[in-house]
C-alpha atoms as a PDB file:
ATOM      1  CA  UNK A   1      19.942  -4.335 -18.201  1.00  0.00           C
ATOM      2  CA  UNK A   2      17.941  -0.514 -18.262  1.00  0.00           C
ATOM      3  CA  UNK A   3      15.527  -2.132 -20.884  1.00  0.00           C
ATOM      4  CA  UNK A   4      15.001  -5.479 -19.562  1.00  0.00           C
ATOM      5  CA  UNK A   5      14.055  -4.224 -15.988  1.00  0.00           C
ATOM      6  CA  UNK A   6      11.709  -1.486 -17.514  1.00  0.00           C
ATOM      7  CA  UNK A   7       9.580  -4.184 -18.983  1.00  0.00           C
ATOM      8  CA  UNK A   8       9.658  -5.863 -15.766  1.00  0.00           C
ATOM      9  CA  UNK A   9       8.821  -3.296 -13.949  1.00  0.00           C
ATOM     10  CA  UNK A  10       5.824  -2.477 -16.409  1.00  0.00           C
ATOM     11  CA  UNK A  11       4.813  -6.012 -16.705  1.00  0.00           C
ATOM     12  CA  UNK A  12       4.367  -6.402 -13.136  1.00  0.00           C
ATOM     13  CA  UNK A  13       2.799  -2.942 -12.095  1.00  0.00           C
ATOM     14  CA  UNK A  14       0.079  -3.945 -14.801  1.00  0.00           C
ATOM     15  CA  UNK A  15      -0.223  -7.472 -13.415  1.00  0.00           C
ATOM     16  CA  UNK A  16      -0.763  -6.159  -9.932  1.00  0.00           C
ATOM     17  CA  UNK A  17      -3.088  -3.202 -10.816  1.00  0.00           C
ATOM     18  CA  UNK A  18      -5.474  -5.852 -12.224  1.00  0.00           C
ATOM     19  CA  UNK A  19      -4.940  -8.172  -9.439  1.00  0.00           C
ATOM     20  CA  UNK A  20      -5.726  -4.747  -7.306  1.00  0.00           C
ATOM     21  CA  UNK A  21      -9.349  -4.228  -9.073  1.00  0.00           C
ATOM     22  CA  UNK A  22     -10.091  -8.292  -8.866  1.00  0.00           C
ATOM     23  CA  UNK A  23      -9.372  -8.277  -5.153  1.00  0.00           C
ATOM     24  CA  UNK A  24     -11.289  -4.925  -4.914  1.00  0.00           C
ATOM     25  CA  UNK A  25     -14.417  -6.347  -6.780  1.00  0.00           C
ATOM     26  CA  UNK A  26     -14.239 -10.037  -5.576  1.00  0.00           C
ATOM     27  CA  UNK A  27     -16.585 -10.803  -2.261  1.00  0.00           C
ATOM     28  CA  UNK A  28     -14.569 -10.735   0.677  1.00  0.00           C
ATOM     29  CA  UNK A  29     -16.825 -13.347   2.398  1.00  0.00           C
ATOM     30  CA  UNK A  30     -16.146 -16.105   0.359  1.00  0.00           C
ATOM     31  CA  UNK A  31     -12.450 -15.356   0.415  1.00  0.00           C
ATOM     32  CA  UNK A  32     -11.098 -17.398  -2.423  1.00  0.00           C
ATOM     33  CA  UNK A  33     -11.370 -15.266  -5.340  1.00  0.00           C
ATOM     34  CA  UNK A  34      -9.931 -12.125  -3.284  1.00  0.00           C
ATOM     35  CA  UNK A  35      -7.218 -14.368  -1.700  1.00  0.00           C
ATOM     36  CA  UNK A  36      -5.502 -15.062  -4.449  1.00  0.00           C
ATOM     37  CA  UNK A  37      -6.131 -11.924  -6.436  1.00  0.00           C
ATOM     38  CA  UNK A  38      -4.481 -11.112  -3.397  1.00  0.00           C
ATOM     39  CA  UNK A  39      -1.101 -12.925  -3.744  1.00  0.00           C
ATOM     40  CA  UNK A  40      -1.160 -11.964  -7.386  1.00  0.00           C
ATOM     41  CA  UNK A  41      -1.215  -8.250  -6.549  1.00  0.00           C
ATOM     42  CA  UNK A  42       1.542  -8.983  -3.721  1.00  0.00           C
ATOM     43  CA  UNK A  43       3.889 -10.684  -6.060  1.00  0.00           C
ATOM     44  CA  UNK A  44       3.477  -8.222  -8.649  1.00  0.00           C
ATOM     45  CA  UNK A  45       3.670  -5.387  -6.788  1.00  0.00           C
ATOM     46  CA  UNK A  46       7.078  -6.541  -4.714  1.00  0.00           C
ATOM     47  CA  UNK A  47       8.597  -7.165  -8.512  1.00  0.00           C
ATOM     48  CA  UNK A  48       7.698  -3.511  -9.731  1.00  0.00           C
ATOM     49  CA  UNK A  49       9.307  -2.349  -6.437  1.00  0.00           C
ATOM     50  CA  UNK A  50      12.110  -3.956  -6.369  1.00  0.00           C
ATOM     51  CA  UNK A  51      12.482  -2.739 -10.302  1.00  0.00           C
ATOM     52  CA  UNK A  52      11.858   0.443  -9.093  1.00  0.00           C
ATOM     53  CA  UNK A  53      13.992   0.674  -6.987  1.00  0.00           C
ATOM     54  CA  UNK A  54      16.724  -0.744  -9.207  1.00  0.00           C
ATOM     55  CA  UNK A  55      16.261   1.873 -11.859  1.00  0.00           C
ATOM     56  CA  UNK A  56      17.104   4.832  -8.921  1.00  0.00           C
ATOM     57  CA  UNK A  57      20.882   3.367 -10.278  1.00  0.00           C
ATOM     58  CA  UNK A  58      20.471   4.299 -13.805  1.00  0.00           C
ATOM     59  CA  UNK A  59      18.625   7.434 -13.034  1.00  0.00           C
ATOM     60  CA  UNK A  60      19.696   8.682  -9.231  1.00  0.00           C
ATOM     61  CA  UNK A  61      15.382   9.684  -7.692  1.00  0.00           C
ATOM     62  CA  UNK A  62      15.477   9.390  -3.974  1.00  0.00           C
ATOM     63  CA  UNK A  63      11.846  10.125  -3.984  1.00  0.00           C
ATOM     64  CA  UNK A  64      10.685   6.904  -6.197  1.00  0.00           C
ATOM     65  CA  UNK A  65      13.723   4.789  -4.073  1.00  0.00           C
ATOM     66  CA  UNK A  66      12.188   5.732  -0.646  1.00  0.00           C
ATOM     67  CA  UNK A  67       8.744   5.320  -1.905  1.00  0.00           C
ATOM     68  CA  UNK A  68       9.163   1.739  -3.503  1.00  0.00           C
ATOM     69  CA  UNK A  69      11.190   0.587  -0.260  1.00  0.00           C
ATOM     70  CA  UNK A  70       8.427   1.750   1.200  1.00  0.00           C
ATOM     71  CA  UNK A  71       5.525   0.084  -0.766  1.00  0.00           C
ATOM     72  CA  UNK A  72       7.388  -3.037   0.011  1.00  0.00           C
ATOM     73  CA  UNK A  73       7.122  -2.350   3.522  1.00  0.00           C
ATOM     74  CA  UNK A  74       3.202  -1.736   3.121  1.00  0.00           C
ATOM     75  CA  UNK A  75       2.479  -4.532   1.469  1.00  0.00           C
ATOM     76  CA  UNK A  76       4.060  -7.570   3.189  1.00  0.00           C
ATOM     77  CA  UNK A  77       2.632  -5.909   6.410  1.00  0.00           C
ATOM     78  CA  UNK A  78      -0.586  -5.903   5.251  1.00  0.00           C
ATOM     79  CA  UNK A  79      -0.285  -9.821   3.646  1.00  0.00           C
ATOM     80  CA  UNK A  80       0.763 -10.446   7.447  1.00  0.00           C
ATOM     81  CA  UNK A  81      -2.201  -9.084   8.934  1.00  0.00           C
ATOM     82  CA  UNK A  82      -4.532 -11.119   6.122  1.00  0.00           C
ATOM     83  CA  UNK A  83      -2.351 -14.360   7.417  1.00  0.00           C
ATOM     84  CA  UNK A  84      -2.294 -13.589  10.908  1.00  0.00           C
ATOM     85  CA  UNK A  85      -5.516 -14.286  12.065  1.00  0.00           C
ATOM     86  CA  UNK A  86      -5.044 -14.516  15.983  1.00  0.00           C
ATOM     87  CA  UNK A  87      -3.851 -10.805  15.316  1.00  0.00           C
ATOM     88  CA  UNK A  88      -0.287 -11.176  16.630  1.00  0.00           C
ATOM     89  CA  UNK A  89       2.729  -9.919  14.202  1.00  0.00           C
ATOM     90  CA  UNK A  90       4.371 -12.780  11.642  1.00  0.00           C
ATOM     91  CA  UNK A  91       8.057 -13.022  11.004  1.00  0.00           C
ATOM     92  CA  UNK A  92       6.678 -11.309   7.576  1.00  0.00           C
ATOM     93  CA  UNK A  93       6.178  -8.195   9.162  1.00  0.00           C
ATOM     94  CA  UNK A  94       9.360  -8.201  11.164  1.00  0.00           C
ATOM     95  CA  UNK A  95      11.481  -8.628   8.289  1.00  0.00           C
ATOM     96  CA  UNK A  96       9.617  -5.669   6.945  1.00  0.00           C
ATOM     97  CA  UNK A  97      10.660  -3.679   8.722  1.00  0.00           C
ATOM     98  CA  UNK A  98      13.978  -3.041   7.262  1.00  0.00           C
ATOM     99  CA  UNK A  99      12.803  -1.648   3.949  1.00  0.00           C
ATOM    100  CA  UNK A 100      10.520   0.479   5.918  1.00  0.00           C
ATOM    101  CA  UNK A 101      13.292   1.834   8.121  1.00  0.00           C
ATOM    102  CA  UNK A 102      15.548   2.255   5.212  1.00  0.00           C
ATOM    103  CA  UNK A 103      12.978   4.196   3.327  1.00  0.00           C
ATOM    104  CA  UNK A 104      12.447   6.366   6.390  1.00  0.00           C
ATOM    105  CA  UNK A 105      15.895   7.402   6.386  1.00  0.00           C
ATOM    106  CA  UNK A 106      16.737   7.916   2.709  1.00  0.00           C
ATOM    107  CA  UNK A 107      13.216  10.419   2.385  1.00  0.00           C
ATOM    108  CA  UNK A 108      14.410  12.367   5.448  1.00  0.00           C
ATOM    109  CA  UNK A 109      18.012  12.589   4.276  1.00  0.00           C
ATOM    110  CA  UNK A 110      16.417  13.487   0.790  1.00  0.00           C
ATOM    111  CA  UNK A 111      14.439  16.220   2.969  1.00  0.00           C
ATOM    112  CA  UNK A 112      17.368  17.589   4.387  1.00  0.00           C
ATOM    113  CA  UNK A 113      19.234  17.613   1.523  1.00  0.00           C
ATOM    114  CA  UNK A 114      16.741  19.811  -0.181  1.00  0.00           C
ATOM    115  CA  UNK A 115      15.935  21.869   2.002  1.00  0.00           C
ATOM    116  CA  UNK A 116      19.965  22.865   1.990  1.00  0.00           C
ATOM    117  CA  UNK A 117      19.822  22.882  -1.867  1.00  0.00           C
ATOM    118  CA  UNK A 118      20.141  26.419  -3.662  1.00  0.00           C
ATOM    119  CA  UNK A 119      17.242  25.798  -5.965  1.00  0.00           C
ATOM    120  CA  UNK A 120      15.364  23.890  -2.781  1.00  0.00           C
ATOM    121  CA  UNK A 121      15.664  20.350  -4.654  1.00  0.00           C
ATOM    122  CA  UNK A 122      17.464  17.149  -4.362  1.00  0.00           C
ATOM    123  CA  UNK A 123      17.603  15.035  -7.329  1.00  0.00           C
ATOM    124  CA  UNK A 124      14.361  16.544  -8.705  1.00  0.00           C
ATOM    125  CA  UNK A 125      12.179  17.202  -5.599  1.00  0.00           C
ATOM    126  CA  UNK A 126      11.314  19.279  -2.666  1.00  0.00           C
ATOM    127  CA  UNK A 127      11.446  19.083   0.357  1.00  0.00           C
ATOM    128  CA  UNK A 128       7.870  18.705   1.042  1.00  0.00           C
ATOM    129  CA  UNK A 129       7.493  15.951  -1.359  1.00  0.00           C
ATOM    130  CA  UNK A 130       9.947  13.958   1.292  1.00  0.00           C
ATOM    131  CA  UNK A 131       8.536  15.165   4.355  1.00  0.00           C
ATOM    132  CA  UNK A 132       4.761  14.189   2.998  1.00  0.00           C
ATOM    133  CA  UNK A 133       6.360  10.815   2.633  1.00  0.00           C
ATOM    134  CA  UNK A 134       8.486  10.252   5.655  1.00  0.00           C
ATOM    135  CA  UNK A 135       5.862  11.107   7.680  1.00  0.00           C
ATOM    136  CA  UNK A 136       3.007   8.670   6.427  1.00  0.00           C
ATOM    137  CA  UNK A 137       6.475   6.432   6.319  1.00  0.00           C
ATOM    138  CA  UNK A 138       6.949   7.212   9.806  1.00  0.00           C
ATOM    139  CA  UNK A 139       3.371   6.941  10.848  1.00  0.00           C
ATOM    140  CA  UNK A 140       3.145   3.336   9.622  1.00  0.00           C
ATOM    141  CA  UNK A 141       6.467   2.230  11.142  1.00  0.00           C
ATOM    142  CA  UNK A 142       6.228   3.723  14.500  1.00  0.00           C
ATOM    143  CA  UNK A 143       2.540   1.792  14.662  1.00  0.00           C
ATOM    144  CA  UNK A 144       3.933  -1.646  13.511  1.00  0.00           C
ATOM    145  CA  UNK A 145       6.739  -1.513  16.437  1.00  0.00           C
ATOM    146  CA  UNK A 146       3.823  -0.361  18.604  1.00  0.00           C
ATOM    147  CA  UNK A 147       2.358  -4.224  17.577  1.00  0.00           C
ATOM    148  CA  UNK A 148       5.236  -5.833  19.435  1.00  0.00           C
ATOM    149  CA  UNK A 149       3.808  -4.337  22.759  1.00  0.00           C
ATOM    150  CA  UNK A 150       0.159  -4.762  22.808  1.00  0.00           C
ATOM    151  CA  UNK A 151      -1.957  -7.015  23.071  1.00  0.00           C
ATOM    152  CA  UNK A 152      -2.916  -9.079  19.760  1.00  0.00           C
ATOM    153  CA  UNK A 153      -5.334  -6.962  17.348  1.00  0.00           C
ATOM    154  CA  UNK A 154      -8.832  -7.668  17.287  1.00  0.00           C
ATOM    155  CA  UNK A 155     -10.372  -8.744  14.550  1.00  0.00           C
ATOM    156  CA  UNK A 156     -11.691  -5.651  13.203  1.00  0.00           C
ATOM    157  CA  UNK A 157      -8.779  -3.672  14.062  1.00  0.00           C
ATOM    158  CA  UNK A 158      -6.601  -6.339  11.962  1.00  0.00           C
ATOM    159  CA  UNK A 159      -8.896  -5.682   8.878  1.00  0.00           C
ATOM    160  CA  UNK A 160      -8.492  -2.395   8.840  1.00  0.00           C
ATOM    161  CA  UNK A 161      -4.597  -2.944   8.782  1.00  0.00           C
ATOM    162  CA  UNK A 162      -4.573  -5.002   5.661  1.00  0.00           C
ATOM    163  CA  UNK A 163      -7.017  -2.639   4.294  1.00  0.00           C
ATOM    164  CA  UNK A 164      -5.287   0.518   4.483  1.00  0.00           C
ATOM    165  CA  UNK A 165      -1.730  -0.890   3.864  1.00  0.00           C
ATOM    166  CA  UNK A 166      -3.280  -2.725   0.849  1.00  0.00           C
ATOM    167  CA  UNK A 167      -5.395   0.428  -0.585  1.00  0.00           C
ATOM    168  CA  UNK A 168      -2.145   2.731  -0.273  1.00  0.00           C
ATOM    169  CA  UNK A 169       0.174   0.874  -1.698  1.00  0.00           C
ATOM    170  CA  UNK A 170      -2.761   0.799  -4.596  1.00  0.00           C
ATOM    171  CA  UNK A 171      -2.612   4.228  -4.450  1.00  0.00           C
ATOM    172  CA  UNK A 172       1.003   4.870  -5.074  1.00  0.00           C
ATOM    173  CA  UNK A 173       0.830   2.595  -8.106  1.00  0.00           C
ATOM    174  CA  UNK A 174      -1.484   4.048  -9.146  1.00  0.00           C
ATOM    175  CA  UNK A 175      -0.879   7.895  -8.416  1.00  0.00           C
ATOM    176  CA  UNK A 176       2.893   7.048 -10.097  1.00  0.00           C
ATOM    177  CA  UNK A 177       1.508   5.459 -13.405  1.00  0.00           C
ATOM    178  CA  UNK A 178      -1.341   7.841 -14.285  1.00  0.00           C
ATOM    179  CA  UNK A 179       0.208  11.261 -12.451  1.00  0.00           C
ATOM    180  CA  UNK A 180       3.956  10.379 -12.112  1.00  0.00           C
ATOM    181  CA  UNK A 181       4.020   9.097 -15.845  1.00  0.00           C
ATOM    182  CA  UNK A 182       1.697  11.446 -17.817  1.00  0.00           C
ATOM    183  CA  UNK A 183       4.636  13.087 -20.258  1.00  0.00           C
ATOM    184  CA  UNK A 184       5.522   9.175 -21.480  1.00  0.00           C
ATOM    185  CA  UNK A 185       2.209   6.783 -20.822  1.00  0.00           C
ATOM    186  CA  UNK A 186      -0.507   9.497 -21.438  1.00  0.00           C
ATOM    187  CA  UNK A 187       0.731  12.671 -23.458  1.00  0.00           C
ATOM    188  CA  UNK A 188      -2.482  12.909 -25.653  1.00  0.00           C
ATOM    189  CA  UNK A 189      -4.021  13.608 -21.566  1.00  0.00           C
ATOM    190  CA  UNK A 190      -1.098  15.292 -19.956  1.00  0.00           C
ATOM    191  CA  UNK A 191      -2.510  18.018 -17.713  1.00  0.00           C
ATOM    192  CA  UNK A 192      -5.989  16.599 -17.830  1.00  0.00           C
ATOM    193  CA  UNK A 193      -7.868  16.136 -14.324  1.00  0.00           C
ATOM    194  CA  UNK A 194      -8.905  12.904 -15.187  1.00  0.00           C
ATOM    195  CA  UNK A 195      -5.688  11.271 -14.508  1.00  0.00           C
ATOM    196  CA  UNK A 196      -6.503  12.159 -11.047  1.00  0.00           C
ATOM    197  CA  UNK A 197      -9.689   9.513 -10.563  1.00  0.00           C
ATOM    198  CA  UNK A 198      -7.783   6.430 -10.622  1.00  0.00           C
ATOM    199  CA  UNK A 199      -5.882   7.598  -7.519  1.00  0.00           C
ATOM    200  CA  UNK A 200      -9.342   9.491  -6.100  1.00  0.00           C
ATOM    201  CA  UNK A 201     -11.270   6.138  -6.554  1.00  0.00           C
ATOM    202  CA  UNK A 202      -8.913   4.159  -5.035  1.00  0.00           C
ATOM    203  CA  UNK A 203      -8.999   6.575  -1.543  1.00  0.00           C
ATOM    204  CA  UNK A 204     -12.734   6.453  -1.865  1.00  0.00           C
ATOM    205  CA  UNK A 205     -12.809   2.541  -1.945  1.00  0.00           C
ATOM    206  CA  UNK A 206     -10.056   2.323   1.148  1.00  0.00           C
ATOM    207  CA  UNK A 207     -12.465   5.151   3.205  1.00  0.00           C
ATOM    208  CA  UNK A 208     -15.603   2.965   2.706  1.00  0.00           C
ATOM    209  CA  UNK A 209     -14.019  -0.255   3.731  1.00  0.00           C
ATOM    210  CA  UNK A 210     -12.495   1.343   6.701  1.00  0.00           C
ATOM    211  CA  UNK A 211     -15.495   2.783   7.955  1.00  0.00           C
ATOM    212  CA  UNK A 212     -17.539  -0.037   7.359  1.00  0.00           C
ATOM    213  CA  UNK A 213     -15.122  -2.602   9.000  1.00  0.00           C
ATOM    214  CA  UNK A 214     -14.494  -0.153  11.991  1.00  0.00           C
ATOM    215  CA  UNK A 215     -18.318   0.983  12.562  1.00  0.00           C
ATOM    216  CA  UNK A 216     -20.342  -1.483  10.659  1.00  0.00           C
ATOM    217  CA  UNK A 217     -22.687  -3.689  12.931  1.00  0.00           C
ATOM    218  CA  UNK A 218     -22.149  -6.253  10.176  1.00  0.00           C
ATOM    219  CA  UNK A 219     -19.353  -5.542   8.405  1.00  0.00           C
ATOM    220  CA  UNK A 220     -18.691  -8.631   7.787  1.00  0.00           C
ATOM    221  CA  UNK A 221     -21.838  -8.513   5.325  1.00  0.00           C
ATOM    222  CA  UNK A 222     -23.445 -11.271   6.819  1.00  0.00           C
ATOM    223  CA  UNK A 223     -27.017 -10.229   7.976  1.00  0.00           C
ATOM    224  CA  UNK A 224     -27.829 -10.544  12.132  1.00  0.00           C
ATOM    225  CA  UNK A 225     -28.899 -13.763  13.009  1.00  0.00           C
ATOM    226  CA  UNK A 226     -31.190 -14.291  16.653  1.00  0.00           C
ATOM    227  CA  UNK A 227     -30.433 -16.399  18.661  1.00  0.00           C
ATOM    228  CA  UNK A 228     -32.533 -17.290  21.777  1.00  0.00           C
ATOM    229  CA  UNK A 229     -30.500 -14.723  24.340  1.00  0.00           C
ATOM    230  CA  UNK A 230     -28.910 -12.236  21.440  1.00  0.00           C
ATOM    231  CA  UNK A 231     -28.586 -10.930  18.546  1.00  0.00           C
ATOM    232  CA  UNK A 232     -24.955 -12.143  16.894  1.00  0.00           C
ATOM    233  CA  UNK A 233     -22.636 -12.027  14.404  1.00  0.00           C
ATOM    234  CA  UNK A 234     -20.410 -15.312  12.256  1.00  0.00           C
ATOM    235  CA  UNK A 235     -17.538 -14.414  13.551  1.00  0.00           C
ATOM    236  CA  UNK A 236     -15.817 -16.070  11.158  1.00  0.00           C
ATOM    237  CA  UNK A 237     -13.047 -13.939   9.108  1.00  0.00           C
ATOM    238  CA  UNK A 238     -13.737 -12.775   5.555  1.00  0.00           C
ATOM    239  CA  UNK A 239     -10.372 -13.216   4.359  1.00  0.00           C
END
């Protein structure tokens, strides 16, 4: 059981880190190619979690249990957004909620626990490592239940939520493979900064896509086109 789900759990986080760089590098425009690098990465990346979160049985790590509910959280919120395109909230998002809140409260109860702890660890981490997580955790949560309230997102405001729900959970893939995993994947580079610029490349890509979707005349990368009274946009959606 231990063996087969750590090749499953490998299998997929490879299959959805190069579903991650297709959908990074495919034009957004056109939307085909990046849509169903997309559902690749999505699929993949809900198997490794679930995995993930399996293995916490064989070896007891609230940290990687509370982050991989979490990352499942992330990214079926962010495929809801890409679906969504009037900008309300799909029944995908609701329902993800509950890994979200149940990663919430196993990082803080992980906090607390260390922070009580002689050696100030629970099960291998600190205290800050929870906290640093519950709060992004409970950043993201307390913004999604916000959603049930307002009005429907505009467009670019939905963009930037599948952006930045996509590009983190990209991130902690990627930060747990290269950083996480350095003794057993890359011991000829343990200790070596480079294992930190997948992870720095990654932020870098979800800053520039932010920025450009939030302040971007046309972030849509479609040039201006005149019209007889303005200047406009194709409003239609890249994804």
């Amino acid at each position: 059981m231990l063996l087969a789900l750590l090749v499953v759990h490998i299998a997929a986080g490879l299959i959805a880190l190069l579903a991650a760089l297709c959908a990074m590098a495919a034009p957004k425009r056109s939307g085909a190619l990046h849509a169903r690098a997309g559902t690749w990465f999505v699929g993949a990346m809900a198997t490794m979690a679930s995995c993930a979160a399996l293995l916490t049985r064989f070896e007891p790590d609230r940290l990687s249990l509370g982050a991989a509910l979490w990352t499942l959280h992330l990214i079926f919120t962010a495929q809801d957004a890409a679906a969504n395109r009037d900008g309300r909230t799909g029944r995908r998002a609701r329902w993800a909620l509950l890994p979200g809140l149940a990663a919430l409260a196993l990082l803080l109860h992980g906090a607390l626990a260390a922070s009580q702890a002689a050696d100030g660890r629970f099960q291998g981490s600190e205290a800050a490592g929870y906290l640093a997580f519950g709060g992004f955790c409970a950043l993201s949560l307390l913004y999604d239940l916000s959603l049930f309230w307002r009005a429907p997102l505009a467009a670019r405001a939905r963009i930037a939520r599948h952006l930045w729900r996509m590009c983190t959970a990209t991130f902690l893939a990627v930060t747990s493979l290269f950083l996480g995993q350095q003794d057993d994947v890359f011991p000829f580079m343990a200790g070596s900064p480079l294992l930190l610029v997948p992870s720095l490349l990654t932020l870098g890509f979800m800053a520039f896509w932010i920025l450009r979707v939030r302040l971007a005349r046309n972030w849509l990368g479609v040039l201006p086109r005149r019209t007889s009274t303005a200047t406009s946009l194709n409003p239609k959606d890249p994804l």
